[in-house]
C-alpha atoms as a PDB file:
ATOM      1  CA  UNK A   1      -3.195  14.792   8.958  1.00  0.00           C
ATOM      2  CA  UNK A   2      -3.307  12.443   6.207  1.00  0.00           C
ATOM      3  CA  UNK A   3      -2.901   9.149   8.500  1.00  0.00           C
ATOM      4  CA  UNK A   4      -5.648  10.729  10.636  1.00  0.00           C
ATOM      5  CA  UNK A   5      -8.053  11.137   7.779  1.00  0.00           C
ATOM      6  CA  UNK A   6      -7.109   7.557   6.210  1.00  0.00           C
ATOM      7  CA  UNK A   7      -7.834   5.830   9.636  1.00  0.00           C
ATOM      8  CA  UNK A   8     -10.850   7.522   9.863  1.00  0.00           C
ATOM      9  CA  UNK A   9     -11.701   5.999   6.905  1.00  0.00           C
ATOM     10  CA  UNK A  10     -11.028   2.734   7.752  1.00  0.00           C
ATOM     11  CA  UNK A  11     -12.604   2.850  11.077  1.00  0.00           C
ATOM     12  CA  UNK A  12     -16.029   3.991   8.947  1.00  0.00           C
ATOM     13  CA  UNK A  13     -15.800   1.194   6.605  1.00  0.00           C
ATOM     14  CA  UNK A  14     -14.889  -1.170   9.488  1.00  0.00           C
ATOM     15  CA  UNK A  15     -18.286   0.031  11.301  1.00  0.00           C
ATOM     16  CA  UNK A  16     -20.098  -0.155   8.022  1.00  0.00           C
ATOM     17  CA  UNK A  17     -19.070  -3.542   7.780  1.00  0.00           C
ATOM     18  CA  UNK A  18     -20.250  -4.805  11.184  1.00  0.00           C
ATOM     19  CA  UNK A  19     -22.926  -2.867  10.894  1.00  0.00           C
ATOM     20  CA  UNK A  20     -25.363  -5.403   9.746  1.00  0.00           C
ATOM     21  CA  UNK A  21     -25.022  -9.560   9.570  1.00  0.00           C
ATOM     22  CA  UNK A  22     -23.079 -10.267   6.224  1.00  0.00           C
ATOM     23  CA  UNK A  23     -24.237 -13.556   4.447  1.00  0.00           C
ATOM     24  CA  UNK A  24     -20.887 -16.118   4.136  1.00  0.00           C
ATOM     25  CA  UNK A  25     -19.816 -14.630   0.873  1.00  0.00           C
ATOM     26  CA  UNK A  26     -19.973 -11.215   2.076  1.00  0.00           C
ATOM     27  CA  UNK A  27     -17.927 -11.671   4.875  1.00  0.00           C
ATOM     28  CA  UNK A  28     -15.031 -13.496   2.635  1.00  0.00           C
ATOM     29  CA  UNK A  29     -15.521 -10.666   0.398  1.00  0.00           C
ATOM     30  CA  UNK A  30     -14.635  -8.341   3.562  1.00  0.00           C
ATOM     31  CA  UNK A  31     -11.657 -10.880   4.665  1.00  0.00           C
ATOM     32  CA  UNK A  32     -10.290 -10.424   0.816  1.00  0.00           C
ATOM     33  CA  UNK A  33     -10.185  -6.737   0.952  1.00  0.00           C
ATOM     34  CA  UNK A  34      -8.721  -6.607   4.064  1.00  0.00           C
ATOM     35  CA  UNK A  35      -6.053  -8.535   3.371  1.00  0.00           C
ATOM     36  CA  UNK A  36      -5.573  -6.182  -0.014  1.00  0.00           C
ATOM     37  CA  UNK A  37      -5.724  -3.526   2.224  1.00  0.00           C
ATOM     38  CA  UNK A  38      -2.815  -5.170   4.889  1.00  0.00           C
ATOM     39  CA  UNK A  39      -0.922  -5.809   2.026  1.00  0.00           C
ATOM     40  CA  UNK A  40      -0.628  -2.063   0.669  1.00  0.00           C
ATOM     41  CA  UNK A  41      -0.444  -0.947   3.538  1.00  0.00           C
ATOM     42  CA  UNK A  42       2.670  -2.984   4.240  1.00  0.00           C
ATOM     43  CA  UNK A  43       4.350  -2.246   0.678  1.00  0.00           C
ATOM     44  CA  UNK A  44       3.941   1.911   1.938  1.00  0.00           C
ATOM     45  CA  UNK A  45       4.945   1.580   5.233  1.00  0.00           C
ATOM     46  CA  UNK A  46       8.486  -0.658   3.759  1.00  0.00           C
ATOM     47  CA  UNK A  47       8.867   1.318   0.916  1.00  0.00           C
ATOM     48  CA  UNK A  48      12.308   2.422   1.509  1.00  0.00           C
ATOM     49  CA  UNK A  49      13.401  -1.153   2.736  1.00  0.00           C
ATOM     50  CA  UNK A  50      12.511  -2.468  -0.595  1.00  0.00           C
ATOM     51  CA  UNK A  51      14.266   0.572  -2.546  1.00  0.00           C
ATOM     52  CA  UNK A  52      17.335  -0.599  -0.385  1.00  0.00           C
ATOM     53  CA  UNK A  53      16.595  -4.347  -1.069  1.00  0.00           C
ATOM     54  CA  UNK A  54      16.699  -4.075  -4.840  1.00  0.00           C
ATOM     55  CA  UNK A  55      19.547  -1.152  -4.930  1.00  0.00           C
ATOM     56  CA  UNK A  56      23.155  -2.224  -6.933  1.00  0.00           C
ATOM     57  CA  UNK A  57      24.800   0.410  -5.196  1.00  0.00           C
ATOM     58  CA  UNK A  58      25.670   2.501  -8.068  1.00  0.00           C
ATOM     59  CA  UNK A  59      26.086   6.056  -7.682  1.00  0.00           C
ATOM     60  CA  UNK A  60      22.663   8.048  -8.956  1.00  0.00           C
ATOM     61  CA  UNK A  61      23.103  11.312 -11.045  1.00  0.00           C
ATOM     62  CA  UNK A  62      20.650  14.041 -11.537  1.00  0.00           C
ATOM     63  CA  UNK A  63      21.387  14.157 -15.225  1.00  0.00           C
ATOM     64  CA  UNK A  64      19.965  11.872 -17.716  1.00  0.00           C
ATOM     65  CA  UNK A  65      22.246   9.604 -19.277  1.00  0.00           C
ATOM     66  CA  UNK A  66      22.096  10.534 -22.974  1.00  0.00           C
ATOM     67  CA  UNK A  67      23.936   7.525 -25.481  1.00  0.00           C
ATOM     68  CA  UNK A  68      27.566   8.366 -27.039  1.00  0.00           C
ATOM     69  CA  UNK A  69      27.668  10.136 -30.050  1.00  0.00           C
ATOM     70  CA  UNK A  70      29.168   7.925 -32.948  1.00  0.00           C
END
């Protein structure tokens, strides 16, 4: 549902865009976000990738690790 409603979205911005003839600076204004936009979208879709990427492989506890008493 949510990927549905989010290309939706960009599809309407897409045809807002094209809609009319952007002057020059609008239309690198519209390549800029786009690439913004590739880029998230690239960081949420490899999310777990780069959790593995920058994991040291040390075992993960639940509990918080609390300093040693003196």
């Amino acid at each position: 549902m949510r990927n549905t409603v989010l290309l939706a979205l960009a599809a309407f911005g897409l045809a807002a865009a094209l809609a009319g003839t952007p002057a020059p600076t609008q239309a690198a204004g519209v390549l800029i976000a786009a690439f913004g936009a590739l880029v998230g979208a690239l960081l949420v879709i490899f999310t777990d990738e780069l959790g593995t990427l920058f994991d040291d492989g040390a075992p993960r506890t639940s509990r918080r690790v609390r300093g040693s008493a003196p």
